[in-house]
N, C-alpha and C. Protein backbone atom coordinates (compact mmCIF):
# COMPACT_ATOMS: atom_id res chain seq x y z
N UNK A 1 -26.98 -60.68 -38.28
CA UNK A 1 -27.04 -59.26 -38.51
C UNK A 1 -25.87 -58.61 -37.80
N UNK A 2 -25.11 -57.57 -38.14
CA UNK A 2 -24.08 -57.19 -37.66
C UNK A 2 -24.70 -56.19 -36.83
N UNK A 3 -23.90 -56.00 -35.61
CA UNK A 3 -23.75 -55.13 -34.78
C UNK A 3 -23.56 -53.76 -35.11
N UNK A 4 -24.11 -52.76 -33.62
CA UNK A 4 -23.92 -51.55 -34.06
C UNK A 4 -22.33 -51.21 -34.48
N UNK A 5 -21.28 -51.82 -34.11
CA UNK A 5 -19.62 -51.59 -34.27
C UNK A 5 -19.08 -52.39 -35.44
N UNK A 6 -19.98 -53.11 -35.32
CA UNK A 6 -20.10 -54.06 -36.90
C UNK A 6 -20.15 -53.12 -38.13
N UNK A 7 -21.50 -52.50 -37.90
CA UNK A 7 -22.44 -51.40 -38.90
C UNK A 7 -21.32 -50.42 -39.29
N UNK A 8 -20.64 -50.54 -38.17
CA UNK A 8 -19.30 -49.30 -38.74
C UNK A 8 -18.15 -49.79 -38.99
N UNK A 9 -17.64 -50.82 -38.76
CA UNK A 9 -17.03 -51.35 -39.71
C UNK A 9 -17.08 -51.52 -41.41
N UNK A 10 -18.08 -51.91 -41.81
CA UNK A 10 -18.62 -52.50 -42.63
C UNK A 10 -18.56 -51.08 -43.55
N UNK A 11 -19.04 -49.94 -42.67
CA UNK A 11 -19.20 -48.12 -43.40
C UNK A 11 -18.01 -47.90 -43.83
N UNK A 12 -16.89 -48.32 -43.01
CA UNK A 12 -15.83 -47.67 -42.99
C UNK A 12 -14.88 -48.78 -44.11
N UNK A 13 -15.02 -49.71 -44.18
CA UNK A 13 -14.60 -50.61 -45.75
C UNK A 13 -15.20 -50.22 -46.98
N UNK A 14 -16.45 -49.84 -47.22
CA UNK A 14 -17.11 -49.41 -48.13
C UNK A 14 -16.99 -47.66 -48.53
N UNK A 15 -16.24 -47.21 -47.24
CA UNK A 15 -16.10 -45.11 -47.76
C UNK A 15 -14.56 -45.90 -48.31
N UNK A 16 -14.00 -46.47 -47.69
CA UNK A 16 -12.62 -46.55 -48.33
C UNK A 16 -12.43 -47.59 -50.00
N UNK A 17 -13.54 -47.98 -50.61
CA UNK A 17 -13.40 -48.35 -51.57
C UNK A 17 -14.46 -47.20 -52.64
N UNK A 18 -15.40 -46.50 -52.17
CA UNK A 18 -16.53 -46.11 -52.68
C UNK A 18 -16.68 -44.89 -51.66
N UNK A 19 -15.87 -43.65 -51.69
CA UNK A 19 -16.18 -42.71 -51.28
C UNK A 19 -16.96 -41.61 -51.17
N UNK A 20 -17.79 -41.36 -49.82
CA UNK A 20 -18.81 -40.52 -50.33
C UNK A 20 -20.52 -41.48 -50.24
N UNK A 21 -20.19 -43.29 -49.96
CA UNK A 21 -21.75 -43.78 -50.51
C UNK A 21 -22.40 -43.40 -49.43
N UNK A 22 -22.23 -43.89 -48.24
CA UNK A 22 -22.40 -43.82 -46.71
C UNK A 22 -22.82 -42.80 -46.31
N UNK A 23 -23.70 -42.63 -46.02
CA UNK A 23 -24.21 -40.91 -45.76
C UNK A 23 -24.50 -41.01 -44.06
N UNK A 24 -25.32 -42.05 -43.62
CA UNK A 24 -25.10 -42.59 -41.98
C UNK A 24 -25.47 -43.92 -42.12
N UNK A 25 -25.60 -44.19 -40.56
CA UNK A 25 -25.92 -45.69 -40.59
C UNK A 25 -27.07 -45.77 -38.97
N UNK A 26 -27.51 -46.89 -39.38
CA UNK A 26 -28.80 -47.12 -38.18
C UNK A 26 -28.51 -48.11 -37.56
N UNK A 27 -28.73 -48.26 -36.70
CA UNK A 27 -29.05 -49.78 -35.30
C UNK A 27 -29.96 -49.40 -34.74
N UNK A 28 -31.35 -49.98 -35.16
CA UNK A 28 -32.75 -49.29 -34.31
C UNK A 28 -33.35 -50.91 -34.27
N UNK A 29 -33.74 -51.47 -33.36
CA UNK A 29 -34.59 -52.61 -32.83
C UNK A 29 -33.56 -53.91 -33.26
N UNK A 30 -32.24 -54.05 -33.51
CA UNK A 30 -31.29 -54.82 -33.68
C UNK A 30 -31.69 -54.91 -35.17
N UNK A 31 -31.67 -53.78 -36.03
CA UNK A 31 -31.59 -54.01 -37.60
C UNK A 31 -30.56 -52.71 -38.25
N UNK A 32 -29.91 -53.72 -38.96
CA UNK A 32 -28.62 -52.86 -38.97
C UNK A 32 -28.75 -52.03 -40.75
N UNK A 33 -28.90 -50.90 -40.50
CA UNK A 33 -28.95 -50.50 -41.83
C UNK A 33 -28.08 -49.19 -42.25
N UNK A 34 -27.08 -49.14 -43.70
CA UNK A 34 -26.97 -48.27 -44.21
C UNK A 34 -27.38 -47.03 -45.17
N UNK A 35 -27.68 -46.00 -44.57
CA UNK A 35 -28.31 -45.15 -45.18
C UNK A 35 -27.38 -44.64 -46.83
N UNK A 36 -27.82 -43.82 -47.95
CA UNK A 36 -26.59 -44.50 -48.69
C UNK A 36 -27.05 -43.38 -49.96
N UNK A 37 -25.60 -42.83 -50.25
CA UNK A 37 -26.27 -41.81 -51.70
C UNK A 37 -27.24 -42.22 -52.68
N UNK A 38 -28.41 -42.06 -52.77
CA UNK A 38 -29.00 -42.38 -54.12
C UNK A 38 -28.33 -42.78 -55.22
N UNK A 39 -27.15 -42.13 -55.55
CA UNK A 39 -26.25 -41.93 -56.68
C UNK A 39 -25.34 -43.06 -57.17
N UNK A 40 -25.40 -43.55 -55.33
CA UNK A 40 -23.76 -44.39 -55.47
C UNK A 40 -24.79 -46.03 -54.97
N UNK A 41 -25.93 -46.20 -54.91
CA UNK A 41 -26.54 -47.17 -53.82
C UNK A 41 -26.44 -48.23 -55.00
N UNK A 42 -26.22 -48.39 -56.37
CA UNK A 42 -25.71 -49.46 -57.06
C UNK A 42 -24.08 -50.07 -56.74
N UNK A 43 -23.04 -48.94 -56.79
CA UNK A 43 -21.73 -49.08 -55.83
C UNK A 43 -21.96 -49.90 -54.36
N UNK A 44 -22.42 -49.63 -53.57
CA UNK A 44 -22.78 -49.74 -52.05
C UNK A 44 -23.38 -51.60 -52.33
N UNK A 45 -24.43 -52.11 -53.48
CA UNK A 45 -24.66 -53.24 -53.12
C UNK A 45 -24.15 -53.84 -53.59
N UNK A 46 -23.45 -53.55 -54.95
CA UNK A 46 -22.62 -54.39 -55.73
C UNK A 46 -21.31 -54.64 -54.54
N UNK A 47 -21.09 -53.76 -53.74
CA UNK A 47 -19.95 -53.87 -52.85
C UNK A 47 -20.30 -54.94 -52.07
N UNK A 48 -21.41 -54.95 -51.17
CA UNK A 48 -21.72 -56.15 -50.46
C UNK A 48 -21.76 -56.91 -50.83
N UNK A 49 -22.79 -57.44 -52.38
CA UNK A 49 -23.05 -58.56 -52.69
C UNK A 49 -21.93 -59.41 -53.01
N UNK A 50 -20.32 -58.55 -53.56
CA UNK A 50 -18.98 -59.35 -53.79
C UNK A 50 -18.14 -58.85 -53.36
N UNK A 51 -18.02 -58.21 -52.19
CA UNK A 51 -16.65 -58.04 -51.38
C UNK A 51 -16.56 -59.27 -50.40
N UNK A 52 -15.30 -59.66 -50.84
CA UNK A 52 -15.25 -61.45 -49.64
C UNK A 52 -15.05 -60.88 -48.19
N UNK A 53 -16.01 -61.81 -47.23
CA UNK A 53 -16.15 -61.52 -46.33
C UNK A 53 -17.16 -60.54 -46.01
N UNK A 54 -18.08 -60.14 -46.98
CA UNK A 54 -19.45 -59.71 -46.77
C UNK A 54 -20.07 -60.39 -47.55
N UNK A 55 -20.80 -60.93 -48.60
CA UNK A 55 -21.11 -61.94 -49.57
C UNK A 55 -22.69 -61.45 -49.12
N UNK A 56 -23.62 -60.65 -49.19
CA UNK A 56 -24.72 -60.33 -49.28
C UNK A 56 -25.67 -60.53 -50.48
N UNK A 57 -25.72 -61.66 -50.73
CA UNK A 57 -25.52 -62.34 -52.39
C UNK A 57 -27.16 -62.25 -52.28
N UNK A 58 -27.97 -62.25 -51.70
CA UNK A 58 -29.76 -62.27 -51.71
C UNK A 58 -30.50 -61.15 -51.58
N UNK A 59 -31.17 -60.60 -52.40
CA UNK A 59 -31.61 -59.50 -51.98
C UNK A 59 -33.45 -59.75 -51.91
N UNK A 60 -33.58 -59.83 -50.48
CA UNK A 60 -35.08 -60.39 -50.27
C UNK A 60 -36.24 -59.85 -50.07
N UNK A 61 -35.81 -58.52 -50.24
CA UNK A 61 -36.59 -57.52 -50.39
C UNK A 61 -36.61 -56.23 -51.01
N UNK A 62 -37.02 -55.71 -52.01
CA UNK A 62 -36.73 -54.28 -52.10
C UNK A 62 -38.20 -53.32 -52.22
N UNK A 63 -38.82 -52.45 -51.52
CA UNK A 63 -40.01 -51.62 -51.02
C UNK A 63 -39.29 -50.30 -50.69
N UNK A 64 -40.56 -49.78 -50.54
CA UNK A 64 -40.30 -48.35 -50.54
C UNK A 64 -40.99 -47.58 -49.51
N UNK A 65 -40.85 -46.42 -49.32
CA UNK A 65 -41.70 -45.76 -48.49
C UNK A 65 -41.58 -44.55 -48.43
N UNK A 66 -42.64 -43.73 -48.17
CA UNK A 66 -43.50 -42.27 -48.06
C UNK A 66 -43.52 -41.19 -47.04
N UNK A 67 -42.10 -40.74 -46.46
CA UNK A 67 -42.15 -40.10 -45.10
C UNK A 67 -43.09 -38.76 -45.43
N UNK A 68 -43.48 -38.41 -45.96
CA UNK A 68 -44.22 -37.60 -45.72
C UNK A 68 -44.90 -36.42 -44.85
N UNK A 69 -43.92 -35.58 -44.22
CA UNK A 69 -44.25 -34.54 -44.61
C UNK A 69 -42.29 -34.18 -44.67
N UNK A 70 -42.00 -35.36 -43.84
CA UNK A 70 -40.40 -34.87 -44.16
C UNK A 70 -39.12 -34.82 -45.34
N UNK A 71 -38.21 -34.46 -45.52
CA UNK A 71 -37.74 -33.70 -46.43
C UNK A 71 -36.26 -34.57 -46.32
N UNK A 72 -35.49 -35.27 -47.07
CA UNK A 72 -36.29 -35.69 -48.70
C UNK A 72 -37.37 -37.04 -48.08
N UNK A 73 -38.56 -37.15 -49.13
CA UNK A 73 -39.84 -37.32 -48.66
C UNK A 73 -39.74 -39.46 -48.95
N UNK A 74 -38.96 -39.41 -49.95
CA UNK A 74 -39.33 -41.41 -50.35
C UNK A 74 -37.55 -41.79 -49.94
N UNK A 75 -37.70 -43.30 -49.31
CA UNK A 75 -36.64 -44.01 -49.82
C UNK A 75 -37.17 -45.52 -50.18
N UNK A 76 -36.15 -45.81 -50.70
CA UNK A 76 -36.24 -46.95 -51.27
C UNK A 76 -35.32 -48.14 -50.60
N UNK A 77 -35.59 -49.46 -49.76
CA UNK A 77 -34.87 -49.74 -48.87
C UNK A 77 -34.66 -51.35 -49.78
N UNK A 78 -33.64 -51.70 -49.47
CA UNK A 78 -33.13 -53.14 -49.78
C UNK A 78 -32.69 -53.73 -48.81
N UNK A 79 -33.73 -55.37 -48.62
CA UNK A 79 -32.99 -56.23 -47.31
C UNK A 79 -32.11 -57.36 -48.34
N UNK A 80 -30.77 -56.94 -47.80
CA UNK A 80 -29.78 -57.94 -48.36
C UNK A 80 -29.60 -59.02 -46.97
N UNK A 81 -28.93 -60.66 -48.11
CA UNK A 81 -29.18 -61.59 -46.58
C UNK A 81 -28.04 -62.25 -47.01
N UNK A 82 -27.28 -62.37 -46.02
CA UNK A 82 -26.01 -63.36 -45.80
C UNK A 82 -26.55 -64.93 -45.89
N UNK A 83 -26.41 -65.58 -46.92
CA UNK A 83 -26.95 -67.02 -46.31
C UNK A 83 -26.17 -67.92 -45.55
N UNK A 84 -24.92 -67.56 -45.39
CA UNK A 84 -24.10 -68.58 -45.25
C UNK A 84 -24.20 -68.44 -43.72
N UNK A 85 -23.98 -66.93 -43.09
CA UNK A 85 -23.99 -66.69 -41.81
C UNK A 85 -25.52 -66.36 -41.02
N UNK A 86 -25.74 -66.45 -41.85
CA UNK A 86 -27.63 -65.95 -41.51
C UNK A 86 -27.77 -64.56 -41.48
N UNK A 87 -27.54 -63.41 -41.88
CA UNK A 87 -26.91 -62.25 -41.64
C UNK A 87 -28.23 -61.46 -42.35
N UNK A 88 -28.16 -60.48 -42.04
CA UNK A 88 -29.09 -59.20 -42.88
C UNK A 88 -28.61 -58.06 -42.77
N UNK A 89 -28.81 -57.09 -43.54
CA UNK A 89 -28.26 -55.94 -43.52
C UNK A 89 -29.30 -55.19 -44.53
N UNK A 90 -30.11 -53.84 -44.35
CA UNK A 90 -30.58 -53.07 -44.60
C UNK A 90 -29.78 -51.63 -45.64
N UNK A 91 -29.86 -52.03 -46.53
CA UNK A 91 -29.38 -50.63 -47.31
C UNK A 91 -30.37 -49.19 -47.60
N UNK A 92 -30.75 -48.21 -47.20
CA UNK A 92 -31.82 -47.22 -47.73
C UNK A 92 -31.45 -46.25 -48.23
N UNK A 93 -32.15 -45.89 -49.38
CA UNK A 93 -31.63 -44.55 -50.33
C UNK A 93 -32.99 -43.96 -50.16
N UNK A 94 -32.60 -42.39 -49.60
CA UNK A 94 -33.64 -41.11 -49.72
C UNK A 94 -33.83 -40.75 -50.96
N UNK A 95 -34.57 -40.16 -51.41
CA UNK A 95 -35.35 -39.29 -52.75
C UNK A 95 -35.82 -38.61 -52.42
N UNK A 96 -35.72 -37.37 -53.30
CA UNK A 96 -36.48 -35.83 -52.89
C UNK A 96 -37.79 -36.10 -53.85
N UNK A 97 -38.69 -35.54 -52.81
CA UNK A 97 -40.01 -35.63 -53.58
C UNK A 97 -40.59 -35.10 -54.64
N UNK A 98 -41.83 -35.31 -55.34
CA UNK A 98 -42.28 -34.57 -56.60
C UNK A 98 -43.25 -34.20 -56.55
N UNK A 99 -43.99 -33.15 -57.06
CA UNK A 99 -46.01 -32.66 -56.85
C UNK A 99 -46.43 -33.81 -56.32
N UNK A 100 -47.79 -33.34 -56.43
CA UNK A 100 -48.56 -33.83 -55.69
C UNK A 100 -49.20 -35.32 -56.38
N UNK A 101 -49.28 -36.38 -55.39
CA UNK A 101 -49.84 -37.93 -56.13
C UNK A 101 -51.08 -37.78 -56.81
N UNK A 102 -51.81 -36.95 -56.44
CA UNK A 102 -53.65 -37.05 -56.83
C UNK A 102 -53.74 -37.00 -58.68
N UNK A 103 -54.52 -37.23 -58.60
CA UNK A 103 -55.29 -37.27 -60.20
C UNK A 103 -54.55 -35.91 -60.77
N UNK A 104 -54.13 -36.72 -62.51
CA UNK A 104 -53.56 -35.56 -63.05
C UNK A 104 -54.06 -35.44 -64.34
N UNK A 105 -53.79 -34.45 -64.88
CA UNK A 105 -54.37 -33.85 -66.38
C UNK A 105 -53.95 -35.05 -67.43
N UNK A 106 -54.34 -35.22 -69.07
CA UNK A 106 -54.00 -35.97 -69.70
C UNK A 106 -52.80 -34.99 -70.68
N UNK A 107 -51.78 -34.86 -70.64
CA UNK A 107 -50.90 -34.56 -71.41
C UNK A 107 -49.80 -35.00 -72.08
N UNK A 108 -49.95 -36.46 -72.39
CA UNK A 108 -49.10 -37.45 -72.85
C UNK A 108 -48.43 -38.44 -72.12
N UNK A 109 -47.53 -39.28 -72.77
CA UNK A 109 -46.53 -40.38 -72.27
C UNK A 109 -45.63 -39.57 -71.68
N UNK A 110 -44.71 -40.01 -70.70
CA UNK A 110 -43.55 -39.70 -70.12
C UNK A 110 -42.79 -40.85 -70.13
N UNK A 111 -43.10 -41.90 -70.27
CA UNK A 111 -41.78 -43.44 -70.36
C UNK A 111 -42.56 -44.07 -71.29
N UNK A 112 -41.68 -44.32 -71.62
CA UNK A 112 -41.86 -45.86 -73.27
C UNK A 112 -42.62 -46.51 -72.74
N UNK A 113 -43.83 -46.81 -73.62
CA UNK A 113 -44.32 -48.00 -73.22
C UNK A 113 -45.53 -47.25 -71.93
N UNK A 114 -45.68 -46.06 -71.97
CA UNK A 114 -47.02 -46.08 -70.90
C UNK A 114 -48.39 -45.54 -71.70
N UNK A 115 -49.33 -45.62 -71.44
CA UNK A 115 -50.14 -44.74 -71.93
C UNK A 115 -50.46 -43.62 -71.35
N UNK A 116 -50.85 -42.81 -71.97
CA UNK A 116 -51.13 -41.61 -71.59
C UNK A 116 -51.50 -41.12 -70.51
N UNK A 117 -53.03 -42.27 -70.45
CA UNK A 117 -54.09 -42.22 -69.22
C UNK A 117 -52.96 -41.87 -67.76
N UNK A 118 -52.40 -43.37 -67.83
CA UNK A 118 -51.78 -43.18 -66.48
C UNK A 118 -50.60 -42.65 -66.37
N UNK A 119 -50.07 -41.52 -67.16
CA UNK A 119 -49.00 -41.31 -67.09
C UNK A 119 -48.86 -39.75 -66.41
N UNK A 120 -48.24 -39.08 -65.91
CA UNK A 120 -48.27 -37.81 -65.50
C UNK A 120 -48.23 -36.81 -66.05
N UNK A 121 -48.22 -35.48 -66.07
CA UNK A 121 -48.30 -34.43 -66.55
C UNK A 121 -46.25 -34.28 -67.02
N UNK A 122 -46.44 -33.73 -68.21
CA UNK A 122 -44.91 -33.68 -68.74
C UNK A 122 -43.90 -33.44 -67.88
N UNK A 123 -44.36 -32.20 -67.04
CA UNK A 123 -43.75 -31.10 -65.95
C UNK A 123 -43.52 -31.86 -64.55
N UNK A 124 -44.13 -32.96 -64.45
CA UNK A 124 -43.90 -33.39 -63.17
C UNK A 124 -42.68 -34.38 -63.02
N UNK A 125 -41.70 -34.19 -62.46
CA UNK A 125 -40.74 -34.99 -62.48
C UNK A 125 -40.93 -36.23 -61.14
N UNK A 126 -41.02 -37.20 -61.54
CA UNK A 126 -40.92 -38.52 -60.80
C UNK A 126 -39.51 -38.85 -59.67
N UNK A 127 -39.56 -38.88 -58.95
CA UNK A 127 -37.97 -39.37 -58.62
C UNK A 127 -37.49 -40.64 -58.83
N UNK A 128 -36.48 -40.40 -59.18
CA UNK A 128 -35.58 -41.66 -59.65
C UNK A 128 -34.35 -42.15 -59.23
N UNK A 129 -34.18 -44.12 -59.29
CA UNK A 129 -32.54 -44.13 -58.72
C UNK A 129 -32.96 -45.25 -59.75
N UNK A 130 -31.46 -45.37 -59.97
CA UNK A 130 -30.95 -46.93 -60.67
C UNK A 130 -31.40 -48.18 -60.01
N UNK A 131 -31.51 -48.93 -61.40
CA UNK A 131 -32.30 -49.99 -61.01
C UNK A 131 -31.01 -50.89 -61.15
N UNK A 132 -31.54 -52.28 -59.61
CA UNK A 132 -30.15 -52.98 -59.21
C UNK A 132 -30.82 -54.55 -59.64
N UNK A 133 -31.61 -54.55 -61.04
CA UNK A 133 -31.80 -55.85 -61.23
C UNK A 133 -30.91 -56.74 -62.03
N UNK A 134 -29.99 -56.12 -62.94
CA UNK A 134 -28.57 -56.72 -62.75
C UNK A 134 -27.69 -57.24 -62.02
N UNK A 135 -27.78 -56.83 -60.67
CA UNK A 135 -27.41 -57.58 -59.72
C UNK A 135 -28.41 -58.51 -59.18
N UNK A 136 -29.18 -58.07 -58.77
CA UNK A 136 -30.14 -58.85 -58.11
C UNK A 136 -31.26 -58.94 -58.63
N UNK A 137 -31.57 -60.19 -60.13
CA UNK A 137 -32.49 -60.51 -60.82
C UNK A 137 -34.24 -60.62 -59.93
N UNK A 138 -34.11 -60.60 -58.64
CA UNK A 138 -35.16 -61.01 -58.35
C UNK A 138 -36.45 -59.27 -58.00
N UNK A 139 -35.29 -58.32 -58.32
CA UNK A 139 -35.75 -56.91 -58.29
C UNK A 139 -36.67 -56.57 -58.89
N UNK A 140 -36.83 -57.38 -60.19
CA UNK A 140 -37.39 -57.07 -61.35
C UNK A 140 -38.95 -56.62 -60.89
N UNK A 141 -39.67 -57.34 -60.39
CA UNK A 141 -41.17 -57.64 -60.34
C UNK A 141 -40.97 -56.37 -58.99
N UNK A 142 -40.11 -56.25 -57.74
CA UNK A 142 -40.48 -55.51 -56.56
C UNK A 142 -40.35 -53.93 -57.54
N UNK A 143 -39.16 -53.79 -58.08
CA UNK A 143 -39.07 -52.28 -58.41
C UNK A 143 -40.32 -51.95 -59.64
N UNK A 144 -40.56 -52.60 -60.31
CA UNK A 144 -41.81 -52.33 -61.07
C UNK A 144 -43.45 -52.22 -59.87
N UNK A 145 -43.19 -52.82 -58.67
CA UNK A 145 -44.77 -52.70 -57.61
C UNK A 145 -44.20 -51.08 -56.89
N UNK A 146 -42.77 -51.10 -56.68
CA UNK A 146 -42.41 -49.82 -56.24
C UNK A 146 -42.99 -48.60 -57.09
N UNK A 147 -42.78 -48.58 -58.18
CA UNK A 147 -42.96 -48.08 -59.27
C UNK A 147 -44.66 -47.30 -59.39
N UNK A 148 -45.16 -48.73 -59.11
CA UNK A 148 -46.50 -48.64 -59.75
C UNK A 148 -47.30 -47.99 -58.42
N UNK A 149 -47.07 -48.61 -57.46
CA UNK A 149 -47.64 -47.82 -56.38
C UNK A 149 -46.89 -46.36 -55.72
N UNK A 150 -45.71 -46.12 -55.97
CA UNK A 150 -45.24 -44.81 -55.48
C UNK A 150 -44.73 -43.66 -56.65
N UNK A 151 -44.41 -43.92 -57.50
CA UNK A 151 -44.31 -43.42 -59.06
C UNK A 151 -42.51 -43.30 -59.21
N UNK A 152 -42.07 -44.12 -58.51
CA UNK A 152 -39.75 -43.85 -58.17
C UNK A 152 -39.70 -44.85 -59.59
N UNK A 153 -39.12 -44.07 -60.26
CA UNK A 153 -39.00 -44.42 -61.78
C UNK A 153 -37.16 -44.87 -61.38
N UNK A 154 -36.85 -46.60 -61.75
CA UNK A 154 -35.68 -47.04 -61.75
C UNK A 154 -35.26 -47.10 -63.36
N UNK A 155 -34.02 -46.35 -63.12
CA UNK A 155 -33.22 -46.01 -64.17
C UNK A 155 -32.57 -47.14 -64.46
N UNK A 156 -32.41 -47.77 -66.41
CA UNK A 156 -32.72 -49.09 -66.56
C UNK A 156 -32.88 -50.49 -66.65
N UNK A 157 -34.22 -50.09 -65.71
CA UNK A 157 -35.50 -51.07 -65.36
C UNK A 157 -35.80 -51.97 -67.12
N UNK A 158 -35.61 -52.95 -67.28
CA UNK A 158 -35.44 -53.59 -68.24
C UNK A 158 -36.96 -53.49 -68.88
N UNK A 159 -38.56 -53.28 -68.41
CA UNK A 159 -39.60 -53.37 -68.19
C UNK A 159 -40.49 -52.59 -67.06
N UNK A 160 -39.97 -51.28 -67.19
CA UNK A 160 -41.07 -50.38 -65.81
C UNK A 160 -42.41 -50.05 -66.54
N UNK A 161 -43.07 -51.25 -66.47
CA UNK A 161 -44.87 -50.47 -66.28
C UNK A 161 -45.14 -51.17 -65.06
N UNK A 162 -46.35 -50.85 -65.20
CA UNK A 162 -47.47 -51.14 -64.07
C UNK A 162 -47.52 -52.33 -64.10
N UNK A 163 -47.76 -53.04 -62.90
CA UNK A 163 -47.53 -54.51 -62.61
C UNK A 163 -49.01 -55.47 -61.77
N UNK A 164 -49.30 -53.89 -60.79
CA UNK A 164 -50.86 -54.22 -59.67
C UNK A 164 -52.10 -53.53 -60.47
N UNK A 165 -51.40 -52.62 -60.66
CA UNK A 165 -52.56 -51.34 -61.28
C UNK A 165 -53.05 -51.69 -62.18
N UNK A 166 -54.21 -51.36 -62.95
CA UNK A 166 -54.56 -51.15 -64.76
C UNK A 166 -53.64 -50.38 -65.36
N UNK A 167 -53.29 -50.65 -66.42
CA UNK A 167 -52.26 -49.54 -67.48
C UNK A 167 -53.19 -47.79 -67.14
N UNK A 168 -54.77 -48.14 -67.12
CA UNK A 168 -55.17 -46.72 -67.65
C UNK A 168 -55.29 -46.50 -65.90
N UNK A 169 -54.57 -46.60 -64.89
CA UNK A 169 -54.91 -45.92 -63.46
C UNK A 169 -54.25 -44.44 -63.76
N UNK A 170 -54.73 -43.61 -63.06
CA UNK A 170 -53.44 -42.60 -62.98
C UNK A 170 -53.62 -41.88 -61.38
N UNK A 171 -52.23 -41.65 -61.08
CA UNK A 171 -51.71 -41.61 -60.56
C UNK A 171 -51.00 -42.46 -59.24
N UNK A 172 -50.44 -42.27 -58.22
CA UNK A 172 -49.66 -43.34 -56.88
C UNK A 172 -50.14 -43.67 -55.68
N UNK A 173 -51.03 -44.86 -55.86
CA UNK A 173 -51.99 -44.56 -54.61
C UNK A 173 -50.93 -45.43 -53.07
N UNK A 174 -49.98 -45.50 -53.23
CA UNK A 174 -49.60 -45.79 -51.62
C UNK A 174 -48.66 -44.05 -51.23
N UNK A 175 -48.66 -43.07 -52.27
CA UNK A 175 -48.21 -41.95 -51.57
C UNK A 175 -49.25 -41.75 -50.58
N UNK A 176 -48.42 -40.50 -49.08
CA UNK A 176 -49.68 -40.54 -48.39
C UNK A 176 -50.10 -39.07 -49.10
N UNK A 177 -49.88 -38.77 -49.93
CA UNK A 177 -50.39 -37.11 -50.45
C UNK A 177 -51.96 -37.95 -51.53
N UNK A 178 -52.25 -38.81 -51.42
CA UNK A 178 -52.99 -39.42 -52.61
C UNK A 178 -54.55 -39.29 -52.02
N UNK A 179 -54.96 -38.52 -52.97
CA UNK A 179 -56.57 -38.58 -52.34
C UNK A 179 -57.42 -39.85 -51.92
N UNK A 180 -57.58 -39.97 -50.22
CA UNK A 180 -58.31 -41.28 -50.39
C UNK A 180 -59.79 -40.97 -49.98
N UNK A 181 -60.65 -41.86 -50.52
CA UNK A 181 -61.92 -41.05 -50.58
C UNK A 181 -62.77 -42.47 -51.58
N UNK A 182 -63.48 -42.29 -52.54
CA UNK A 182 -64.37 -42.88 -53.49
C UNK A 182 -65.32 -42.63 -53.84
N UNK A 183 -65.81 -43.55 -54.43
CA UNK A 183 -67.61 -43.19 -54.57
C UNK A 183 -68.42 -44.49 -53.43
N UNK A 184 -69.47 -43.96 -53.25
CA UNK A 184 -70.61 -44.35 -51.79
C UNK A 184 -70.77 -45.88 -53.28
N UNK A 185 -70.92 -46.66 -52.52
CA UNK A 185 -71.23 -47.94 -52.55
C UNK A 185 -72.47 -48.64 -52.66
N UNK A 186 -73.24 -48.65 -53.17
CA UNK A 186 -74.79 -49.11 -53.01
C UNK A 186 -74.72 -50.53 -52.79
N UNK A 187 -75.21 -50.92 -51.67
CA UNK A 187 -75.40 -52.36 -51.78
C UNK A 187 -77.36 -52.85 -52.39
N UNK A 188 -77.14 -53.11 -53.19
CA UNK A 188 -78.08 -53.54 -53.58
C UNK A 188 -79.32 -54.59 -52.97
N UNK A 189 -78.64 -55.70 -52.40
CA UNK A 189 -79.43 -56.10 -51.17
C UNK A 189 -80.72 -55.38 -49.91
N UNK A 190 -79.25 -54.62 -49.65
CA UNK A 190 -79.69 -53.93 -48.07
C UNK A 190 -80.49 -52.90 -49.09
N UNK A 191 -80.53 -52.40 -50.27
CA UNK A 191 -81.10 -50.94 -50.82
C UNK A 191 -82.89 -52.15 -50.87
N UNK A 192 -82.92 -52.65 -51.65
CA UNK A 192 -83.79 -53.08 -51.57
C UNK A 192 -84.78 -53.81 -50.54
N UNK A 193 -84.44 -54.33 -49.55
CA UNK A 193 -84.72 -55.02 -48.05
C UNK A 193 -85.34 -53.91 -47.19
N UNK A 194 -84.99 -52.57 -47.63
CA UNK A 194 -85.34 -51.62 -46.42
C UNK A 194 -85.61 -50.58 -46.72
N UNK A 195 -86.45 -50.32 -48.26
CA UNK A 195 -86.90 -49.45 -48.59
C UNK A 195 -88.55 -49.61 -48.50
């Protein structure tokens, strides 16, 4: 994993080929990550994965997450891995958030291929970044669980439906805005044993 002087190195090769991707950079618990325009974060890995002398050719993770209450509210993080040097490096792209996750009205499809049930209200815009499974074939299955559990629609995603969920769920249950709650549980056993 490169160093914090590393981390800026590495910023400062990538503003000078791809200006503008780099927005900051982190060294928090010895994990080195670039924070990175939404816009440009296909630029930024395609840069790593084939600029010689960075060769970030694995991408072994890509997840997401829900800051919630702060502003912009999702990013979407990629662990790229050096194999040769043993290396890692953290890329994260922010997204500005959209209404609210909870249960929504039935007012049609919004992407090819969804049904209705689980699909959102026309008006609600999803946030979205490009999808990097062209580069990194193994994206395919993470950005579709991203997808399905946070609603970050990757721009094209060769196949974005639902992957964990039922087709007919609706709405994002790992946002933290998502009603958690249910229905009471009867155990049938204990109902009967102690009545």
């Amino acid at each position: 994993m490169p160093d914090a002087p590393g981390l800026e190195l590495i910023r400062g090769e990538i503003e000078r080929d791809c200006p503008g991707a780099v927005l900051a950079t982190s060294f928090d618990r010895a994990q080195a990550a670039l924070i990175v325009d939404p816009e440009k974060v296909i630029d930024v890995l395609r840069w790593l994965k084939d600029q010689p002398g960075q060769r970030y050719d694995f991408l072994s993770s890509l997840h997401a997450a829900d800051y919630l209450p702060a502003q912009p509210r999702f990013a979407v993080h990629y662990e790229l891995i050096n194999r040769d040097r043993v290396e890692r490096i953290r890329v994260k792209a922010m997204l500005e958030a959209s209404p609210p996750a909870g249960p929504v009205s039935d007012s049609g499809p919004s992407l090819p291929g969804e049904s209705s049930e689980s699909s959102p209200p026309a008006d609600e815009a999803l946030p979205e970044i490009d999808s990097c499974v062209e580069l990194f074939p193994t994206a395919e299955a993470q950005e579709r669980e991203v997808f399905d559990f946070f609603g970050i629609v990757f721009r094209g995603h060769p196949n974005l439906t639902r992957i964990l969920m039922p087709d007919d769920y609706v709405g994002w249950p790992q946002r933290r805005d998502f009603p958690v709650g249910g229905e009471p549980v009867t155990f049938t056993y204990s109902e009967g044993r102690y009545d």
